[in-house]
Protein backbone atom coordinates (compact mmCIF):
# COMPACT_ATOMS: atom_id res chain seq x y z
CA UNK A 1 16.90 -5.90 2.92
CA UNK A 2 14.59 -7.00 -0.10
CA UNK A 3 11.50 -5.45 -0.56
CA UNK A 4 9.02 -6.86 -2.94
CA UNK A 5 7.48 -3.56 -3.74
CA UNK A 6 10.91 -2.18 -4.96
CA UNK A 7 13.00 -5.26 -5.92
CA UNK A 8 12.79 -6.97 -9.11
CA UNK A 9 14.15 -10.38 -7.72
CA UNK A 10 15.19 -11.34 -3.95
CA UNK A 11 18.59 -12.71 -4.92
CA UNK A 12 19.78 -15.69 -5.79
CA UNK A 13 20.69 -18.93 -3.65
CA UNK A 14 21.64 -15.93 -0.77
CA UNK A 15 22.43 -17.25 2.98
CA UNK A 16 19.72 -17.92 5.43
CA UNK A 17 19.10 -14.61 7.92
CA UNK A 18 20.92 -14.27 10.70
CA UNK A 19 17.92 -15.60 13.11
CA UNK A 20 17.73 -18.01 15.91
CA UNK A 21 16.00 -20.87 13.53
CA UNK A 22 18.95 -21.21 11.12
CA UNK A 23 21.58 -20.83 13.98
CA UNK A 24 19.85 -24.18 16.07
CA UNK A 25 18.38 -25.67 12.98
CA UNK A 26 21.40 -27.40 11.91
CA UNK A 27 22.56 -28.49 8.51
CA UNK A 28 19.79 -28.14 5.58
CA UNK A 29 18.73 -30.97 4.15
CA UNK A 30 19.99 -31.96 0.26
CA UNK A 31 18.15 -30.38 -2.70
CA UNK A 32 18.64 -30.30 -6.30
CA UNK A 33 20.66 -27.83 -6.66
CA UNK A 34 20.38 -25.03 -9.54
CA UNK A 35 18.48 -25.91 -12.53
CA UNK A 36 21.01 -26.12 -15.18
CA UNK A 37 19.45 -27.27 -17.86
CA UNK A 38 16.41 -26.69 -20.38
CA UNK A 39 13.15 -28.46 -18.71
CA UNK A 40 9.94 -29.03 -19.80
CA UNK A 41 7.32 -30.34 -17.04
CA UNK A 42 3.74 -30.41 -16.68
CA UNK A 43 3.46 -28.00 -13.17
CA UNK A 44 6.08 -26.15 -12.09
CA UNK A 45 5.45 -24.47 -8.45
CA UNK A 46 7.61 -21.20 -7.90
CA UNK A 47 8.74 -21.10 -3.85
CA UNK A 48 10.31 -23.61 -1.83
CA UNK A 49 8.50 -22.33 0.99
CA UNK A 50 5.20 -23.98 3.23
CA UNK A 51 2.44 -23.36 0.43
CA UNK A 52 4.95 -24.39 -2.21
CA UNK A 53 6.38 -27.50 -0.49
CA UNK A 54 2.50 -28.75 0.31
CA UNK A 55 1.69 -28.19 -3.36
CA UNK A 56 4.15 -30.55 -4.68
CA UNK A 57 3.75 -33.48 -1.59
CA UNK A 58 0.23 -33.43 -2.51
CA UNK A 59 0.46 -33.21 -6.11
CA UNK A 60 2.63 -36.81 -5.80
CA UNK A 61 1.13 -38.32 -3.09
CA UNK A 62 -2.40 -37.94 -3.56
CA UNK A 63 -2.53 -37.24 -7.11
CA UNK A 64 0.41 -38.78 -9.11
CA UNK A 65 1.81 -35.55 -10.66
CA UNK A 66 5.39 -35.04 -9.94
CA UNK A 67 6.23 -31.73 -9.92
CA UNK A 68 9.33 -28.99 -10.36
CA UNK A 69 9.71 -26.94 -7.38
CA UNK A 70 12.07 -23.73 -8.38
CA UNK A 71 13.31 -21.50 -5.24
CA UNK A 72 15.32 -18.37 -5.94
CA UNK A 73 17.32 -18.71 -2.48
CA UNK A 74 17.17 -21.38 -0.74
CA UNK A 75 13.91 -23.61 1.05
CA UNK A 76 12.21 -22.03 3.64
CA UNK A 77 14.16 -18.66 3.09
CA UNK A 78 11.43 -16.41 3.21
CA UNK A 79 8.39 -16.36 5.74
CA UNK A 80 8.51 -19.94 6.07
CA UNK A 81 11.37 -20.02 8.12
CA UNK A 82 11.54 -16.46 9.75
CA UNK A 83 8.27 -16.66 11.27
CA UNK A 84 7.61 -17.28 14.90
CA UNK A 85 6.42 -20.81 14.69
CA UNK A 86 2.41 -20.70 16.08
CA UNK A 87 0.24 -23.51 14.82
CA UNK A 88 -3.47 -21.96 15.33
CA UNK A 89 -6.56 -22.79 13.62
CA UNK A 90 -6.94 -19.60 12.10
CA UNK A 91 -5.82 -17.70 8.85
CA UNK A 92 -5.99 -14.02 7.57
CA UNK A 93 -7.47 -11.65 9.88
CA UNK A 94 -11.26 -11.91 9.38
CA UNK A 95 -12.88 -13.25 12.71
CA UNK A 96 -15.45 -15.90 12.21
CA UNK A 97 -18.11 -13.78 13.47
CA UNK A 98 -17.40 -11.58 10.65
CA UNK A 99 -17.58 -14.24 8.03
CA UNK A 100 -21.02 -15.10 9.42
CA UNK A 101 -22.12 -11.88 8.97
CA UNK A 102 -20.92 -11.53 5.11
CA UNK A 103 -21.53 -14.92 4.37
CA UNK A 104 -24.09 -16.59 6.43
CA UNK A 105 -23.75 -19.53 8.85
CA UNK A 106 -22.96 -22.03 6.21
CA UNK A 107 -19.94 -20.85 4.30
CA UNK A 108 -18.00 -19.88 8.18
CA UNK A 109 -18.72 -23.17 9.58
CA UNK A 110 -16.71 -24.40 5.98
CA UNK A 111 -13.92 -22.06 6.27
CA UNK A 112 -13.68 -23.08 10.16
CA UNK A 113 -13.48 -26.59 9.19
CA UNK A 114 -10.31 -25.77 6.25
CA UNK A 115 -8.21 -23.98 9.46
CA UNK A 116 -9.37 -26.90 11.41
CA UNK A 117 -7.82 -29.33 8.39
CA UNK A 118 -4.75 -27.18 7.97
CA UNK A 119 -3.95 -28.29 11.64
CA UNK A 120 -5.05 -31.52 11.00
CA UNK A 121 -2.51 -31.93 7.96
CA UNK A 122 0.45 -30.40 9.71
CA UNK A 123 -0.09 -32.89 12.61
CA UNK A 124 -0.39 -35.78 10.34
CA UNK A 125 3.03 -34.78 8.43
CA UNK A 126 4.94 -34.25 11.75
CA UNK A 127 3.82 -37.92 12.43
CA UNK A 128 5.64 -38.88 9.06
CA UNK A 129 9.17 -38.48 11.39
CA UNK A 130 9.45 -34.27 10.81
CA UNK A 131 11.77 -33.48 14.24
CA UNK A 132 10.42 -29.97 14.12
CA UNK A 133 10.90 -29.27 18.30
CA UNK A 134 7.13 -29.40 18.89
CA UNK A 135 6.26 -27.66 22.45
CA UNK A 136 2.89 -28.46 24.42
CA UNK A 137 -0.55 -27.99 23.31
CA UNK A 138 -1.68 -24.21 24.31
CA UNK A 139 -2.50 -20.78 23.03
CA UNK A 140 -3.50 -17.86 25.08
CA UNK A 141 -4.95 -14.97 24.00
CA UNK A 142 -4.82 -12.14 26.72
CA UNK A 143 -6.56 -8.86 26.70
CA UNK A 144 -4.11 -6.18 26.68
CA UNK A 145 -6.55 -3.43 28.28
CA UNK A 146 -9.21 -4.45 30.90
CA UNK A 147 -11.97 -3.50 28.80
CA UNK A 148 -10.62 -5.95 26.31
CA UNK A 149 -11.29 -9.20 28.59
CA UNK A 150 -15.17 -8.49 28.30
CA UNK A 151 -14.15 -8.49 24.08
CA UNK A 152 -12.45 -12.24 24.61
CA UNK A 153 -15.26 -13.71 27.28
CA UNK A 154 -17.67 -12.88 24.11
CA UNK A 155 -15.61 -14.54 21.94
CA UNK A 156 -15.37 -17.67 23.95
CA UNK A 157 -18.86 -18.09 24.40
CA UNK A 158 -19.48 -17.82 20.29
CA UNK A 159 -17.01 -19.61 19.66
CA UNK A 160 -18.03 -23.18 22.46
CA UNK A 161 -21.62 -22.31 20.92
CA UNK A 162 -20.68 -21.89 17.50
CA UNK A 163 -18.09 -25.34 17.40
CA UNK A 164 -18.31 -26.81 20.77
CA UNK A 165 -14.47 -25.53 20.96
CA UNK A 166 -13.07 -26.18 24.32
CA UNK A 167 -11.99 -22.41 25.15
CA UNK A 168 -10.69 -21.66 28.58
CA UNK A 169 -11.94 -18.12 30.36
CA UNK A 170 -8.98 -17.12 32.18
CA UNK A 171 -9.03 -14.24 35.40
CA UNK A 172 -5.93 -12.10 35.65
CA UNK A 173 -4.87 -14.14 38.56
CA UNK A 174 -5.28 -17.36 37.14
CA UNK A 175 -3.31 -16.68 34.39
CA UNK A 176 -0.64 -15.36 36.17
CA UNK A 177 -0.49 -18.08 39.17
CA UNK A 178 -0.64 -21.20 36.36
CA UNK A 179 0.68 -19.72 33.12
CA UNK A 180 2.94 -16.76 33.11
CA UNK A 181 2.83 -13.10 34.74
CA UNK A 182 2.44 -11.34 31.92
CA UNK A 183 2.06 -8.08 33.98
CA UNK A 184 0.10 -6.02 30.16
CA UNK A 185 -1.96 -8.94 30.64
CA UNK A 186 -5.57 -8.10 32.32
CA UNK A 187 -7.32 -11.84 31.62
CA UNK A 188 -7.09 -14.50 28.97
CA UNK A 189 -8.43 -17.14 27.25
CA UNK A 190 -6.77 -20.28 26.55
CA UNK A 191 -7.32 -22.76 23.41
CA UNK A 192 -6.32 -26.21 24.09
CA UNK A 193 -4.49 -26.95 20.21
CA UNK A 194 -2.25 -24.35 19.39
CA UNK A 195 1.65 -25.07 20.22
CA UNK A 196 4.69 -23.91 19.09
CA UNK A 197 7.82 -25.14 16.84
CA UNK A 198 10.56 -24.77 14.81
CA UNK A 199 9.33 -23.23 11.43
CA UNK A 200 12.55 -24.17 9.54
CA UNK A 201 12.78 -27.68 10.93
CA UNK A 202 9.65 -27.94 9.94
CA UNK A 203 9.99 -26.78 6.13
CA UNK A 204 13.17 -29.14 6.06
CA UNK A 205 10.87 -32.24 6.98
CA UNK A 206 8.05 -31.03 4.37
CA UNK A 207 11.38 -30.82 1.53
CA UNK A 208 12.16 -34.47 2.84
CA UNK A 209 8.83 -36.26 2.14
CA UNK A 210 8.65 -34.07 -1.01
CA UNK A 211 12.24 -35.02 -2.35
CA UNK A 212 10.90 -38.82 -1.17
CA UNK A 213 7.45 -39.12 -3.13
CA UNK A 214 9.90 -37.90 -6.10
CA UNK A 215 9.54 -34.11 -6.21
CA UNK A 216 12.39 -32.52 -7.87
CA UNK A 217 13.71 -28.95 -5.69
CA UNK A 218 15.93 -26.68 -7.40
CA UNK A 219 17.67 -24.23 -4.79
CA UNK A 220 19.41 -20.99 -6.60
CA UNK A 221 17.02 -20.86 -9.15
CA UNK A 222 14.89 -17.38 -9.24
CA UNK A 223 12.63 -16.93 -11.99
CA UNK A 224 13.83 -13.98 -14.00
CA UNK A 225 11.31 -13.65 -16.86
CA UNK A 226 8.47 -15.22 -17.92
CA UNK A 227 6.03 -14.98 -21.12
CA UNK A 228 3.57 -17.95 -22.84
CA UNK A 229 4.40 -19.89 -26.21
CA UNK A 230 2.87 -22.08 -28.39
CA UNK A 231 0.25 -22.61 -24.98
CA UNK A 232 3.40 -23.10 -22.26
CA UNK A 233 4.69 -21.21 -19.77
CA UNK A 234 8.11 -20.36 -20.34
CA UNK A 235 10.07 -19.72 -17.06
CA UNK A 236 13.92 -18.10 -17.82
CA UNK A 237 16.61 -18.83 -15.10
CA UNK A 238 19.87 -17.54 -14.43
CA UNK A 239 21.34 -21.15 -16.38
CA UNK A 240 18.33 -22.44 -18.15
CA UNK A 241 14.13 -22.15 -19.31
CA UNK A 242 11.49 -24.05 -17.95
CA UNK A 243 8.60 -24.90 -20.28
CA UNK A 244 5.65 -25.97 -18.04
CA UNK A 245 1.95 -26.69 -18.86
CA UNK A 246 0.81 -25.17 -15.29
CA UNK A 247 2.79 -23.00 -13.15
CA UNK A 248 1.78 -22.47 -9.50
CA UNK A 249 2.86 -19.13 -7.44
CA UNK A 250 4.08 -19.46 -4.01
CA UNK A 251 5.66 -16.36 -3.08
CA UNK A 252 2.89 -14.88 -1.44
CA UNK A 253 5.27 -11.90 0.63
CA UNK A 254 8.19 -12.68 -1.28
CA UNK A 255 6.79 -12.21 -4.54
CA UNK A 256 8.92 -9.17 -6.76
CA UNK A 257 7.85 -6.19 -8.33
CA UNK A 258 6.24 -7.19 -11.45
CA UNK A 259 6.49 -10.73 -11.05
CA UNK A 260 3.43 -11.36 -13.00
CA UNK A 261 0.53 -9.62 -13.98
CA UNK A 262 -1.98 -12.17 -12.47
CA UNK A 263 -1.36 -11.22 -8.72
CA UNK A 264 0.21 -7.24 -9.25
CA UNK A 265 -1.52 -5.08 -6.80
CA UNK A 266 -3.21 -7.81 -4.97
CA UNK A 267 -1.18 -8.28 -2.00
CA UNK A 268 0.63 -5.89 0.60
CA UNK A 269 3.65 -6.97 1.98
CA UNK A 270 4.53 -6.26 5.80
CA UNK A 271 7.19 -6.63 7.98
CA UNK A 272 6.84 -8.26 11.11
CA UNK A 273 9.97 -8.63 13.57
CA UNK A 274 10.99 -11.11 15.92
CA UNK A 275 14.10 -10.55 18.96
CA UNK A 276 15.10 -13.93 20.96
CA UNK A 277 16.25 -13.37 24.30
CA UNK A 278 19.62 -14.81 25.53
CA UNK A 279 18.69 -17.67 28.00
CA UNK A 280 16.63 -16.58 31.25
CA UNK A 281 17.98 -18.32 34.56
CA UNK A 282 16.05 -20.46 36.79
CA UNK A 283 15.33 -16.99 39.04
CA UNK A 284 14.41 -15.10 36.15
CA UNK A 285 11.82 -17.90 35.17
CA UNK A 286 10.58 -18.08 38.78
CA UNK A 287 10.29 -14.17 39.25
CA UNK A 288 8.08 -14.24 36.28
CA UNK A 289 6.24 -17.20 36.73
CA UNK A 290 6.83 -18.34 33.27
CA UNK A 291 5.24 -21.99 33.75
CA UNK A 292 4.13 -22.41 30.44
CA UNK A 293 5.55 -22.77 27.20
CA UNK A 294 1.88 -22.34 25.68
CA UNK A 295 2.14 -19.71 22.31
CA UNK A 296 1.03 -16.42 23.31
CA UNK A 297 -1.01 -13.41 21.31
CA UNK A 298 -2.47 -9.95 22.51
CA UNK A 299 -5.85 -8.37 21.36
CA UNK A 300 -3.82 -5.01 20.30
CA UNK A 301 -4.55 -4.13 16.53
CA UNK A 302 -0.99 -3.81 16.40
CA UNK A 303 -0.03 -7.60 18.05
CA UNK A 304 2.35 -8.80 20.08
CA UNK A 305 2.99 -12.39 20.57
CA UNK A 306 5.91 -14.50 21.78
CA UNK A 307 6.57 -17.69 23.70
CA UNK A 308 9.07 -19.05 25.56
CA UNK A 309 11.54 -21.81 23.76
CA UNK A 310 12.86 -25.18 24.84
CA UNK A 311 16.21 -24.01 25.84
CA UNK A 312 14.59 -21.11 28.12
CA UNK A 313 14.64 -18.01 25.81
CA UNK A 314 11.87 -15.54 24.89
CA UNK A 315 10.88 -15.12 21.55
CA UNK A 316 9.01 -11.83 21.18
CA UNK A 317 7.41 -10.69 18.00
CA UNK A 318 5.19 -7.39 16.75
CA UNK A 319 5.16 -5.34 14.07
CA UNK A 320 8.88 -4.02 12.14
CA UNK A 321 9.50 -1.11 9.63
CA UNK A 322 7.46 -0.33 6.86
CA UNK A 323 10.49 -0.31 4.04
CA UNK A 324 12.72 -2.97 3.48
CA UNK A 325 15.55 -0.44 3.79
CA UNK A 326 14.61 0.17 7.36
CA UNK A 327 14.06 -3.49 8.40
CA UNK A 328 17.87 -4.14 10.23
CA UNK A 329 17.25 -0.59 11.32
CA UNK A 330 18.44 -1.51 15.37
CA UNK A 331 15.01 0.41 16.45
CA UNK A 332 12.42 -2.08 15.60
CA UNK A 333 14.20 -4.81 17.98
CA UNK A 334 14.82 -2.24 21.11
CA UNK A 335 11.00 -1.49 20.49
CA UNK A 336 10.13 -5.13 20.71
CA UNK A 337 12.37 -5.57 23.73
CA UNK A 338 10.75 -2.57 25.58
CA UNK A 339 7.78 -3.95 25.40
CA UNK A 340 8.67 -7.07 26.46
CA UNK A 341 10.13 -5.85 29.47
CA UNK A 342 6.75 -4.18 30.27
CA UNK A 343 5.16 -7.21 30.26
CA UNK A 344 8.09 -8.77 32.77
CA UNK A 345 9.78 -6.14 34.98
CA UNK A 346 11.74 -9.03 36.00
CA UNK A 347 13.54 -9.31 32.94
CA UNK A 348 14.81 -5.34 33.32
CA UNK A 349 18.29 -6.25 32.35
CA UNK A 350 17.60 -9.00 29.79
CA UNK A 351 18.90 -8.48 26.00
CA UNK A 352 18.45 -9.80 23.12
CA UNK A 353 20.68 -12.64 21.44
CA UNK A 354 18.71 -12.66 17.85
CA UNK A 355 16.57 -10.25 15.87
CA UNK A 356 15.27 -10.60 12.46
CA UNK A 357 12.30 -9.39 10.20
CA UNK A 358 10.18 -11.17 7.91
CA UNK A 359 7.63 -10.33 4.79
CA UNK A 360 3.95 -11.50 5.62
CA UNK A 361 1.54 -10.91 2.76
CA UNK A 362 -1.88 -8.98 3.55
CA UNK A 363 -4.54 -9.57 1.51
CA UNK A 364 -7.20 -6.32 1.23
CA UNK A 365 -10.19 -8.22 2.25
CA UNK A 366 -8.30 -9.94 5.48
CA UNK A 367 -8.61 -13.60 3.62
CA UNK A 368 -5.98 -15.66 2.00
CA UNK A 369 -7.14 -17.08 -1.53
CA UNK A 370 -6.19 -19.69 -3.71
CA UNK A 371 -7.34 -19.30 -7.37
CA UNK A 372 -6.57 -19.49 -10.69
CA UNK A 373 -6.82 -17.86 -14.05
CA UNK A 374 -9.77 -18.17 -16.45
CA UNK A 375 -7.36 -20.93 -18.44
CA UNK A 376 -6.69 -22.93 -15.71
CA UNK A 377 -2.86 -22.96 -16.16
CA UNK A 378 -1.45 -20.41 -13.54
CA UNK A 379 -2.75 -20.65 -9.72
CA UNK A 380 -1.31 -19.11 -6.72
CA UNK A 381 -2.13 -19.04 -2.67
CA UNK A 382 -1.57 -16.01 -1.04
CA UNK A 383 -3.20 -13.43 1.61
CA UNK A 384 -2.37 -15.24 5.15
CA UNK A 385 -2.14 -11.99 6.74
CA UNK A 386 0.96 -13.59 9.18
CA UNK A 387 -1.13 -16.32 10.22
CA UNK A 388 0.15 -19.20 7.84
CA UNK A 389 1.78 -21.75 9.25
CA UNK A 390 -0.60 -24.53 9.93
CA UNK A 391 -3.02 -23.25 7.07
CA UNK A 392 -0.43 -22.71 4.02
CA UNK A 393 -0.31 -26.65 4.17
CA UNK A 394 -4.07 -26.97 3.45
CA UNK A 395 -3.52 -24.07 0.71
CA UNK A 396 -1.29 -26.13 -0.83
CA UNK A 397 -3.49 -29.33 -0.72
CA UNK A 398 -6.37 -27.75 -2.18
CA UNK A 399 -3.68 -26.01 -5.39
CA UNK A 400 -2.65 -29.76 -5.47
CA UNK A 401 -6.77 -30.56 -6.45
CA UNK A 402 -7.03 -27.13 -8.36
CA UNK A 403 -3.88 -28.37 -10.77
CA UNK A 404 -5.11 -31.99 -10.72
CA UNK A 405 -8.56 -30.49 -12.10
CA UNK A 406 -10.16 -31.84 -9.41
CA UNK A 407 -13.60 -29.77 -7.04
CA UNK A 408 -12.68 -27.98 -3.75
CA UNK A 409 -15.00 -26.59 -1.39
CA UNK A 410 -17.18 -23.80 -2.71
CA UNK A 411 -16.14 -21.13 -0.43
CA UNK A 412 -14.62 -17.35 -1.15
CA UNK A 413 -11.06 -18.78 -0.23
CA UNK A 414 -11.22 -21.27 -3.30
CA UNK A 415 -13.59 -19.45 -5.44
CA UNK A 416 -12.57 -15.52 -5.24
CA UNK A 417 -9.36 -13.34 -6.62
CA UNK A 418 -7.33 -11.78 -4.46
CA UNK A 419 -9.14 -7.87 -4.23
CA UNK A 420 -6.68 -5.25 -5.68
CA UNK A 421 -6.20 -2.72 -3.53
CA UNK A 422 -7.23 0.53 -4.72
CA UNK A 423 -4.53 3.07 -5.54
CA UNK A 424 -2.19 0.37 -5.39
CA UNK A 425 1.25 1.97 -6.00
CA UNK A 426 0.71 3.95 -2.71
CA UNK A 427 -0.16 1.01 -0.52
CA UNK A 428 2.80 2.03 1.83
CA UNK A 429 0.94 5.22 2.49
CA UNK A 430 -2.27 3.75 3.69
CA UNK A 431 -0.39 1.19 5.55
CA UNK A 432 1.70 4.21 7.63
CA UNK A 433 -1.94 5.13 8.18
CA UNK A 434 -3.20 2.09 9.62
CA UNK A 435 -0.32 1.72 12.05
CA UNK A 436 -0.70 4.95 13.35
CA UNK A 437 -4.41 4.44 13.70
CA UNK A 438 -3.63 1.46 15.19
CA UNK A 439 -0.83 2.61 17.92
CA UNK A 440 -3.93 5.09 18.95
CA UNK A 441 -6.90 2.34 18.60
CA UNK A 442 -4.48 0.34 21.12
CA UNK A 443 -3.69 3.39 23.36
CA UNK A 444 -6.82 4.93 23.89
CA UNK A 445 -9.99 2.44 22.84
């Protein structure tokens, strides 16, 4: 499997993985096709993926700028349409307590308000006719170890006093009498706007109103080198060079080895890994009291999350290998399906129909970021930690006002580089480190 800290390019115009999303999704929608001929543009945005996609909507719809989006595989072929589909108010993995404590009241009230918008903006576009097979308002967040529900009761309580959020403070029993019997499940609490979709579908219908407000896609097109002249950047192709005045990067896991120097080291791609269950019967349902379609995360360092889909199937996620070489390793999915027979003892002789792993991006400081450098003529988003989907849209809206030299919010997502991490070339290492601390953290604290 590609690996961005080993692979120079991830392919070009290569097939979709072999996941549940692109085998219900159904045909994918027209593009342009690969750029075959010499360009020059004002922006060109690299990725066909969420961040990417927003970037260019915005950049026509609010701001006039038509831009050239150019996608090595094809849209949505990286995170953007492997991930699990969760729509939360949330990015990175910095809790909002935290940010208070760094950054004072001020600044996390701002930053809650952006994950509030990214949700905000993703609803709005789904309104615009994107048939993305939305499921019901709902996320729960159950403690995985008893001593972990007093952690979440905390957390409700800061977070109603903090943003008057309307957080639900779920007992063992009423979770598992209205919701689901998760039996690793010791308490809960429940958010009333999270909900689950189809990532791809939903990519598609962003590529639709793009193509629409007159953004140009080209599929098959990987960048393959790239240097400045006469004040341009100068993208090369496989068939041709794009000059562009401003070049956005929206890659964020995907991004190769070397791509450019502005964001080397930055960023430390992860697999996560997702199975989907063959159907469950109406017994099976009933024997685990699966009521509730509602999206679903644990407080283990190491998370698992899954939910169950319109057509009846589980789809359980966590944490895959740690090389790209290992990723279809067959391992990582029995893992995942252990687990989630754990959880539902019910399910003892359920298997899995799909598996497939994905690159998130993790950024040192737990934040995503959206800069720029000192000229003003390359920007990039990246840093969602796995937790992307709903915010990546609101990245891309404020790129859109960072191209179209235009104020965002002064707050360390809009106004901060991406931290290198120290000692970059052996970020694998401390990562092996941090899952192992973590398999104990979630064992034992």
């Amino acid at each position: 499997m590609y690996d961005p800290l080993h692979h120079v390019t991830p392919g070009t115009n290569e097939p979709y993985p072999n996941s549940y999303w692109a085998d219900i999704s159904g045909q994918a929608p027209e593009d342009d096709g690969m750029l075959n001929q010499d360009i020059d543009v004002d922006v060109c945005i690299i990725g066909a993926g969420y961040t990417g996609l927003s970037t260019a909507l915005h950049l026509a719809t609010e701001h006039g700028i038509n831009a050239t989006v150019v996608e090595a595989n094809r849209t949505a072929w990286g995170c953007s349409g492997r991930n699990a589909g969760f729509i939360l108010k949330t990015s990175g993995r910095k809790s909002f307590s935290q940010m208070q404590a760094q950054w004072g009241e001020e600044v996390m009230r701002g930053i809650y308000n952006e994950m509030t918008e990214g949700v905000d903006t993703v609803n709005q576009l789904i309104a615009r006719g994107i048939d993305c097979d939305q499921q019901s308002n709902g996320y729960i967040k159950v403690a995985h170890k008893a001593n972990k529900m007093d952690e979440l009761v905390a957390l409700a309580k800061l977070q109603q006093q903090m943003f008057g959020y309307d957080v639900q403070i779920l007992s063992k029993d009423e979770l598992h009498q209205h919701y689901m019997a998760d039996q690793n499940a010791y308490g809960a609490i429940r958010y009333q706007d999270g909900f689950g979709l189809n990532p791809l579908k939903l990519a598609w219908g962003y590529q639709r109103l793009a193509r629409e407000a007159g953004v140009t896609i080209h599929t098959g097109t990987p960048v393959e080198g790239w240097h400045e002249e006469g004040g341009a950047q100068v993208l090369r192709t496989p068939q041709a060079t794009v000059r562009a005045r401003k070049v956005v990067i929206a890659t964020n896991g995907y991004t190769p080895k070397g791509f450019h120097q502005f964001v080397a080291g930055r960023t430390l791609p992860v697999l996560s890994q997702i199975i989907v269950t063959e159907p469950l019967s109406d017994e099976q349902i009933k024997a685990c009291n699966l009521i509730s379609s509602n999206v679903v995360m644990d407080t283990r360092a190491l998370k698992y999350y899954y939910r169950k889909l319109p057509d009846n199937r589980l789809l359980f996620g966590g944490r895959g290998a740690i090389s790209g070489k290992d990723a279809e390793d067959p391992f990582y999915a029995n893992r995942l399906l252990s687990v989630l027979k754990t959880s539902f003892p019910a399910l003892k002789d359920i298997n899995y129909q799909y598996a497939w792993a994905g690159w998130i991006s993790v950024a040192l400081d737990d934040l995503p970021h959206i800069y720029q450098n000192p000229t003003q003529n390359v920007f990039y988003s990246m840093g969602y930690c796995g937790a992307g989907v709903s915010f990546s849209v609101q990245a891309g809206k404020r790129l859109a006002q960072k191209v179209a030299e235009q104020a965002v919010p002064n707050l360390p997502l809009y106004q901060k580089h991406l931290p290198k991490f120290p000692f970059a070339p052996f970020r694998r290492l401390g990562q092996w480190g941090y899952f192992h601390y973590g398999q104990f953290k979630d064992t034992y604290l």
